[in-house]
C-alpha atoms as a PDB file:
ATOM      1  CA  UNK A   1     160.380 -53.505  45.226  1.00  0.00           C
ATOM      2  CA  UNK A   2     164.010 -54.984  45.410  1.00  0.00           C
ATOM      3  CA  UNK A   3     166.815 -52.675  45.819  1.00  0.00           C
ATOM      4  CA  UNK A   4     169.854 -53.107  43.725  1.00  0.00           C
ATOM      5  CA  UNK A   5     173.143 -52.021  44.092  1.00  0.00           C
ATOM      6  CA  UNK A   6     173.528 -48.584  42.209  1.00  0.00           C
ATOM      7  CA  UNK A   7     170.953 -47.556  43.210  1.00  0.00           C
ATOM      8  CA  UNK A   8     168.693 -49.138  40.809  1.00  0.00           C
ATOM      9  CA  UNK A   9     165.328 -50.889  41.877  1.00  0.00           C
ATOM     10  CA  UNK A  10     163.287 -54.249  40.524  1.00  0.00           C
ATOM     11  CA  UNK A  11     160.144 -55.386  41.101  1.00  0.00           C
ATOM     12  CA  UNK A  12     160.286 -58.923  42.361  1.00  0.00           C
ATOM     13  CA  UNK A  13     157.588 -61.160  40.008  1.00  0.00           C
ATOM     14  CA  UNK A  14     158.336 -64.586  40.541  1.00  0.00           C
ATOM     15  CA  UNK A  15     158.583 -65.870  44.512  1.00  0.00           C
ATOM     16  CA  UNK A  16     159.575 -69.559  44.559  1.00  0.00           C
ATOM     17  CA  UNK A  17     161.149 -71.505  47.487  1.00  0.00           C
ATOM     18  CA  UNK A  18     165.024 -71.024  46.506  1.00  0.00           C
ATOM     19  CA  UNK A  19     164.601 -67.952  44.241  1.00  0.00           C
ATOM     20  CA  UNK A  20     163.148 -64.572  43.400  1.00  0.00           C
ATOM     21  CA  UNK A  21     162.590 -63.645  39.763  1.00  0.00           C
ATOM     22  CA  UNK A  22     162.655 -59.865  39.311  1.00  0.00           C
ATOM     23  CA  UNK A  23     162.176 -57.646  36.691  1.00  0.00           C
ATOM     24  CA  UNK A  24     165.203 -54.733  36.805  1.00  0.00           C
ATOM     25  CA  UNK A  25     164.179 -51.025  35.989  1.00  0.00           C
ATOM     26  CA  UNK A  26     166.942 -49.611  34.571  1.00  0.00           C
ATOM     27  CA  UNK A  27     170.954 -50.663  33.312  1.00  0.00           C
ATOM     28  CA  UNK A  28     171.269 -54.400  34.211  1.00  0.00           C
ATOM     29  CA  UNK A  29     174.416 -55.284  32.304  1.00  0.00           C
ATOM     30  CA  UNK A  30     176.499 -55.719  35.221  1.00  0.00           C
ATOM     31  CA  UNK A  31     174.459 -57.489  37.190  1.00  0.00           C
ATOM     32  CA  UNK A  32     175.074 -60.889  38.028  1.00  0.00           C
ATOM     33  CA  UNK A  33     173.516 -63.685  39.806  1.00  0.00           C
ATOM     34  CA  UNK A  34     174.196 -64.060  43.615  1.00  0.00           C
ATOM     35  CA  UNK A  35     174.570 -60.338  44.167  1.00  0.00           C
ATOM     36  CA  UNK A  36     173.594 -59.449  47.498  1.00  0.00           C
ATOM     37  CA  UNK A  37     169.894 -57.128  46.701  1.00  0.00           C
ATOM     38  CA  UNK A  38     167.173 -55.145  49.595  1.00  0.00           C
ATOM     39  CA  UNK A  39     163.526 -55.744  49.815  1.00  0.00           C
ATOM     40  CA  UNK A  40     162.785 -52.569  49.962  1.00  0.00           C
ATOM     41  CA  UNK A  41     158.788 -53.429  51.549  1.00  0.00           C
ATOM     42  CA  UNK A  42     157.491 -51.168  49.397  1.00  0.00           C
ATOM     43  CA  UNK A  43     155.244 -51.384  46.136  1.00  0.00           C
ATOM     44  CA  UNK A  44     155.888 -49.254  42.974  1.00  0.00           C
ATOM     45  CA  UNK A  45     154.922 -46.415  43.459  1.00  0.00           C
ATOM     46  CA  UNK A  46     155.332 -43.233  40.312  1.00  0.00           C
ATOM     47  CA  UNK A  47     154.649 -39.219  40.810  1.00  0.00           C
ATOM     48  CA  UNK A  48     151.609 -38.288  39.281  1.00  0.00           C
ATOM     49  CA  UNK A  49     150.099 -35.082  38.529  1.00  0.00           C
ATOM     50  CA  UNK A  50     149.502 -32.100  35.671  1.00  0.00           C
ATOM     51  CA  UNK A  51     153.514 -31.397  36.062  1.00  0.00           C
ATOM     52  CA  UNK A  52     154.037 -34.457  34.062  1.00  0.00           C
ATOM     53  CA  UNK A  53     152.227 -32.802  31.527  1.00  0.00           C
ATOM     54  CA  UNK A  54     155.205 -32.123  28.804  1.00  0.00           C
ATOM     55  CA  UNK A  55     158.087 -33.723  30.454  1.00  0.00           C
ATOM     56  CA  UNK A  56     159.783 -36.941  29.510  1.00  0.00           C
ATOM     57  CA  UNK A  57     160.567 -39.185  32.383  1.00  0.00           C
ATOM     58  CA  UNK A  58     161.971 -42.803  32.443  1.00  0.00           C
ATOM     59  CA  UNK A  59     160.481 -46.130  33.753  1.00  0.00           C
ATOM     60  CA  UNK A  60     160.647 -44.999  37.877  1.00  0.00           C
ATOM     61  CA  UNK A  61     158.962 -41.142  36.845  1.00  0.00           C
ATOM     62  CA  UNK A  62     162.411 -39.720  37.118  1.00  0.00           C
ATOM     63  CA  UNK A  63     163.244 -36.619  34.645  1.00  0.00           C
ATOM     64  CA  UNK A  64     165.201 -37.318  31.519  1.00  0.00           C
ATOM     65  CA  UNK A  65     164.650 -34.134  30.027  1.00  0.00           C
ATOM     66  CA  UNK A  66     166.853 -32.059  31.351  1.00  0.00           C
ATOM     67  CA  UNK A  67     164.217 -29.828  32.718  1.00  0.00           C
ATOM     68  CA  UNK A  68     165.103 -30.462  36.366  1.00  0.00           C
ATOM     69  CA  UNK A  69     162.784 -31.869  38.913  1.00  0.00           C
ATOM     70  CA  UNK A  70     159.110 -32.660  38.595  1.00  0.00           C
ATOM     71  CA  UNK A  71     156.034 -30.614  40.045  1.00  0.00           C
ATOM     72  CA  UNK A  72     153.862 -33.747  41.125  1.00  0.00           C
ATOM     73  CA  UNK A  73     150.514 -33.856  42.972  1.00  0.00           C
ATOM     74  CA  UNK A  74     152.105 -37.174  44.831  1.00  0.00           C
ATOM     75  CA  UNK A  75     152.496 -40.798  43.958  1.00  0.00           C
ATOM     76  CA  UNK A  76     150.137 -43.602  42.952  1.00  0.00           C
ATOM     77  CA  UNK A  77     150.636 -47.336  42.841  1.00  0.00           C
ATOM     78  CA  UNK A  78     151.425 -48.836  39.664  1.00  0.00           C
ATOM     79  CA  UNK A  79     149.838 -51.860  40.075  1.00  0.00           C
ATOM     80  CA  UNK A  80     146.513 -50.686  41.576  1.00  0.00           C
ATOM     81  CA  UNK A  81     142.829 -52.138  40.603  1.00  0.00           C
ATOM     82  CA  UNK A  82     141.570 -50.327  37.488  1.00  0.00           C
ATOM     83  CA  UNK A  83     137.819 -48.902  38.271  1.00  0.00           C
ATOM     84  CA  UNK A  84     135.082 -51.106  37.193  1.00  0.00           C
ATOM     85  CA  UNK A  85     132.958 -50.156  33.813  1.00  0.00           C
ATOM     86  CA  UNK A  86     130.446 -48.743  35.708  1.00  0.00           C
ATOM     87  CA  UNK A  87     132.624 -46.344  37.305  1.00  0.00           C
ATOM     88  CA  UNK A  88     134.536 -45.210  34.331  1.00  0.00           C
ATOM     89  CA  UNK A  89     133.639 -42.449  31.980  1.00  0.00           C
ATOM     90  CA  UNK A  90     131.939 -43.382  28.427  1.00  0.00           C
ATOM     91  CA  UNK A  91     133.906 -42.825  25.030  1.00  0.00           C
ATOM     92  CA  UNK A  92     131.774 -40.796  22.981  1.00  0.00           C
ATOM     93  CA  UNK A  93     133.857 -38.012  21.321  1.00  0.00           C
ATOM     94  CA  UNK A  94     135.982 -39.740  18.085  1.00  0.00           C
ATOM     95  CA  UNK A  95     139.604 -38.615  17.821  1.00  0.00           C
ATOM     96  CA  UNK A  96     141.039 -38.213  14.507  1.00  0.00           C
ATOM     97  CA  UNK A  97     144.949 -39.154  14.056  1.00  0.00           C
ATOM     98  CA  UNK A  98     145.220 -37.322  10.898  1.00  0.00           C
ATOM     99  CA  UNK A  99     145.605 -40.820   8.707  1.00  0.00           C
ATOM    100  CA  UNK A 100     142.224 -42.111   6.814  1.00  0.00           C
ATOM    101  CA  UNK A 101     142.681 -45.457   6.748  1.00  0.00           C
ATOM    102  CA  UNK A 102     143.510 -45.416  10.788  1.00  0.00           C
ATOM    103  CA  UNK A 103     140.004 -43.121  11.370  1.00  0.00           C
ATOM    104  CA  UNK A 104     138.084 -45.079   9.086  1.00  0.00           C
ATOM    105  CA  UNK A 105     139.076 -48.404  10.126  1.00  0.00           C
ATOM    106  CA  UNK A 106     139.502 -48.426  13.264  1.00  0.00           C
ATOM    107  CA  UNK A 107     137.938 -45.597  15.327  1.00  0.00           C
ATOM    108  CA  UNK A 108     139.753 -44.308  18.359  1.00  0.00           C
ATOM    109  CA  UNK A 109     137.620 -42.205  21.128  1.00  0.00           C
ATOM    110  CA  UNK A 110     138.743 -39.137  23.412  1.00  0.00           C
ATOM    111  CA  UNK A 111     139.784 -41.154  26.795  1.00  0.00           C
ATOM    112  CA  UNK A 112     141.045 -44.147  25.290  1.00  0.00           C
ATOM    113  CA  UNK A 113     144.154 -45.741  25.614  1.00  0.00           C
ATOM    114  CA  UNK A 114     145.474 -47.444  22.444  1.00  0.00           C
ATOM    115  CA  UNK A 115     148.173 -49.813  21.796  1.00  0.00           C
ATOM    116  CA  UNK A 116     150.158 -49.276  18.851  1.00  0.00           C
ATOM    117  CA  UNK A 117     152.653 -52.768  17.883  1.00  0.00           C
ATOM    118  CA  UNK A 118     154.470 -53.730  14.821  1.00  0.00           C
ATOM    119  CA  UNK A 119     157.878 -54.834  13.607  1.00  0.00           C
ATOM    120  CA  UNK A 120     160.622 -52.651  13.391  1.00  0.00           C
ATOM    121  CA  UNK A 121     160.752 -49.741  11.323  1.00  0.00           C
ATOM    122  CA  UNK A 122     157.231 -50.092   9.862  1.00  0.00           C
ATOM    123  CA  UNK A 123     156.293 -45.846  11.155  1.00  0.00           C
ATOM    124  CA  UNK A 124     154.975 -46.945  14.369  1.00  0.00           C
ATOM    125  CA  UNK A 125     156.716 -44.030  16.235  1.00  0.00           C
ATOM    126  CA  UNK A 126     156.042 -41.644  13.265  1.00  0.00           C
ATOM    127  CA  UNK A 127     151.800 -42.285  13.920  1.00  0.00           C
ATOM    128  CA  UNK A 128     151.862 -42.038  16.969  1.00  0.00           C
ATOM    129  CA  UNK A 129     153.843 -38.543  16.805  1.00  0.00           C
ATOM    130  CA  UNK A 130     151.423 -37.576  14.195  1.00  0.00           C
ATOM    131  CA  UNK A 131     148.454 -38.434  15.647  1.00  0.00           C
ATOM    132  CA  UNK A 132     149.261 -36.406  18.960  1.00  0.00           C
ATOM    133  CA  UNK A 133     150.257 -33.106  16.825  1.00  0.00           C
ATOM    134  CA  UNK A 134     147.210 -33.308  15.139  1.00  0.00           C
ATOM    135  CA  UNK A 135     145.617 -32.618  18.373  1.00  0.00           C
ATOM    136  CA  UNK A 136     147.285 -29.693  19.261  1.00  0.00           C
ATOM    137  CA  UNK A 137     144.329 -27.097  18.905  1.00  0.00           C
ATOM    138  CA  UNK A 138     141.577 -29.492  20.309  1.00  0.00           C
ATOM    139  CA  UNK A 139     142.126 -29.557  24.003  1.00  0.00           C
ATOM    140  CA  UNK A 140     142.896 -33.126  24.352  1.00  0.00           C
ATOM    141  CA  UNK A 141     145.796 -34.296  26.367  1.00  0.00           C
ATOM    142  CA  UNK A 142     148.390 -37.209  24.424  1.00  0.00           C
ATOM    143  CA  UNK A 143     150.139 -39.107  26.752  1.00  0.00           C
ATOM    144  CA  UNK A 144     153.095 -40.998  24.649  1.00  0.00           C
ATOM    145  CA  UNK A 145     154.342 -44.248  26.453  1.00  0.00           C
ATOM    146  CA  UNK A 146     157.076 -46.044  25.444  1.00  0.00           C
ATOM    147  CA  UNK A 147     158.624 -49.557  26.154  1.00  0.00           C
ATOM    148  CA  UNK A 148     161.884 -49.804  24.021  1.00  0.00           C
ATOM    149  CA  UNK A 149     165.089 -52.335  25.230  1.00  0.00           C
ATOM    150  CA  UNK A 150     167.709 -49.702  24.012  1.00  0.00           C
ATOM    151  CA  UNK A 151     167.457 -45.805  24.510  1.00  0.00           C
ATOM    152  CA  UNK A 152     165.177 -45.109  21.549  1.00  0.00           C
ATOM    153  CA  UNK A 153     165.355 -42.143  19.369  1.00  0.00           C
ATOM    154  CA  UNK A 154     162.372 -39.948  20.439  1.00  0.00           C
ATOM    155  CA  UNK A 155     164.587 -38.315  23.101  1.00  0.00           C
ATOM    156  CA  UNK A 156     166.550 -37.047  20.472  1.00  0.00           C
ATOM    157  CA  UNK A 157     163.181 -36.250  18.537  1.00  0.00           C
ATOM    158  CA  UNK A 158     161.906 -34.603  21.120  1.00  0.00           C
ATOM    159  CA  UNK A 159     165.225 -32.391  21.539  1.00  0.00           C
ATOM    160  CA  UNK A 160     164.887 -31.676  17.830  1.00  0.00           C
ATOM    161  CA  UNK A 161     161.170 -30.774  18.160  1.00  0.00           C
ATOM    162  CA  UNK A 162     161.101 -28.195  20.930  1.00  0.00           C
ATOM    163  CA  UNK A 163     163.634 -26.265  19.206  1.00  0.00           C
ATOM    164  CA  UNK A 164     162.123 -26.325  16.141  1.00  0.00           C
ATOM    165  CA  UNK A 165     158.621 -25.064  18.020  1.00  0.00           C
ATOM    166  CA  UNK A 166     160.905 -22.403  19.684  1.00  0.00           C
ATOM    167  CA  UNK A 167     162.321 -21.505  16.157  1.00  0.00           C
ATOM    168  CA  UNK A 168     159.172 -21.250  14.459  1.00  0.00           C
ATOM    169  CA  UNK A 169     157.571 -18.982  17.399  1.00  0.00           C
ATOM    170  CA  UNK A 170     160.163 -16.432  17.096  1.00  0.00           C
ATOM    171  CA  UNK A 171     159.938 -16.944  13.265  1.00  0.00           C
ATOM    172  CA  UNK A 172     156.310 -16.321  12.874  1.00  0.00           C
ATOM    173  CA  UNK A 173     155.797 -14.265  16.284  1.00  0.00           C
ATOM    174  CA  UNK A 174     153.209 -16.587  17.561  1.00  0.00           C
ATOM    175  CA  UNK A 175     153.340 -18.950  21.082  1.00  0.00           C
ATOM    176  CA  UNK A 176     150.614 -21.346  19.239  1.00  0.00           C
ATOM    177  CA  UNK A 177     153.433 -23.944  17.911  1.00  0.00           C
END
């Protein structure tokens, strides 16, 4: 990792002979070529753990919620060897997303990541947002990752949403929402 001044980081990509092509996590409007950066001599590294569970965090794992800090088990590399097939667990158990057409056409099991891409504005967000609240009384665990270039709106959603699941539990007198 490269440290940059504010403290922001980067994760260097490209090592050639006269130059070092990086890839900035976080603002990188002001920066400017020739600024004076760290190596830091340390990899990526992100908290991990079932205090994630419910939070929002940015690119680094740090809290944007407003929830204060994280409970995390520790850290783990980002760019770590995935386990082999062998080693990983089968997907057996379907997972419906609420939507027909997706279940029908193009199954998606319990323990499997899937990658959602489109042009703008075609209800990519609004799937994936339906798909995980339609597995709100089946035990699974959604994890929702985003890559956006601007602050996208599902902060705001997600503002919007817990207060609406706070309103309805005092509305119907039930902590199920």
């Amino acid at each position: 990792m490269i440290s940059l001044p504010g403290n922001r980081y980067a994760i260097a990509l490209n090592l050639e002979r006269d130059s070092v092509g990086a890839v900035v996590m976080g603002p990188y409007a002001d920066l400017a070529e020739g600024m004076k950066v760290k190596c830091t001599g340390r990899i990526l590294e992100v908290p991990v753990g079932r205090g994630l569970l419910g939070r929002v965090v940015n690119t680094l794992g740090a809290p944007i919620d407003g929830k204060g800090p994280l409970d995390h088990d520790g850290f783990s590399a980002v760019e770590a060897i995935a386990p082999g097939v062998i080693e990983r667990q089968s997907v057996d158990q379907p997972v419906q997303t609420g939507y027909k057409a997706v279940d029908s056409m193009i199954p998606i099991g319990r323990g499997q990541r899937e990658l959602i891409i489109g042009d703008r504005q075609t209800g990519k967000t609004a799937l994936a947002i339906d798909a995980i609240i339609n597995q709100r009384d089946s035990g699974i665990k959604c994890i929702y990752a985003l890559s956006a270039r601007k602050r996208p709106p599902f902060l705001t959603w997600y503002v919007n949403w817990k207060s609406t699941a706070h309103w309805l539990t005092h509305r119907c007198g039930s902590n199920r929402v």
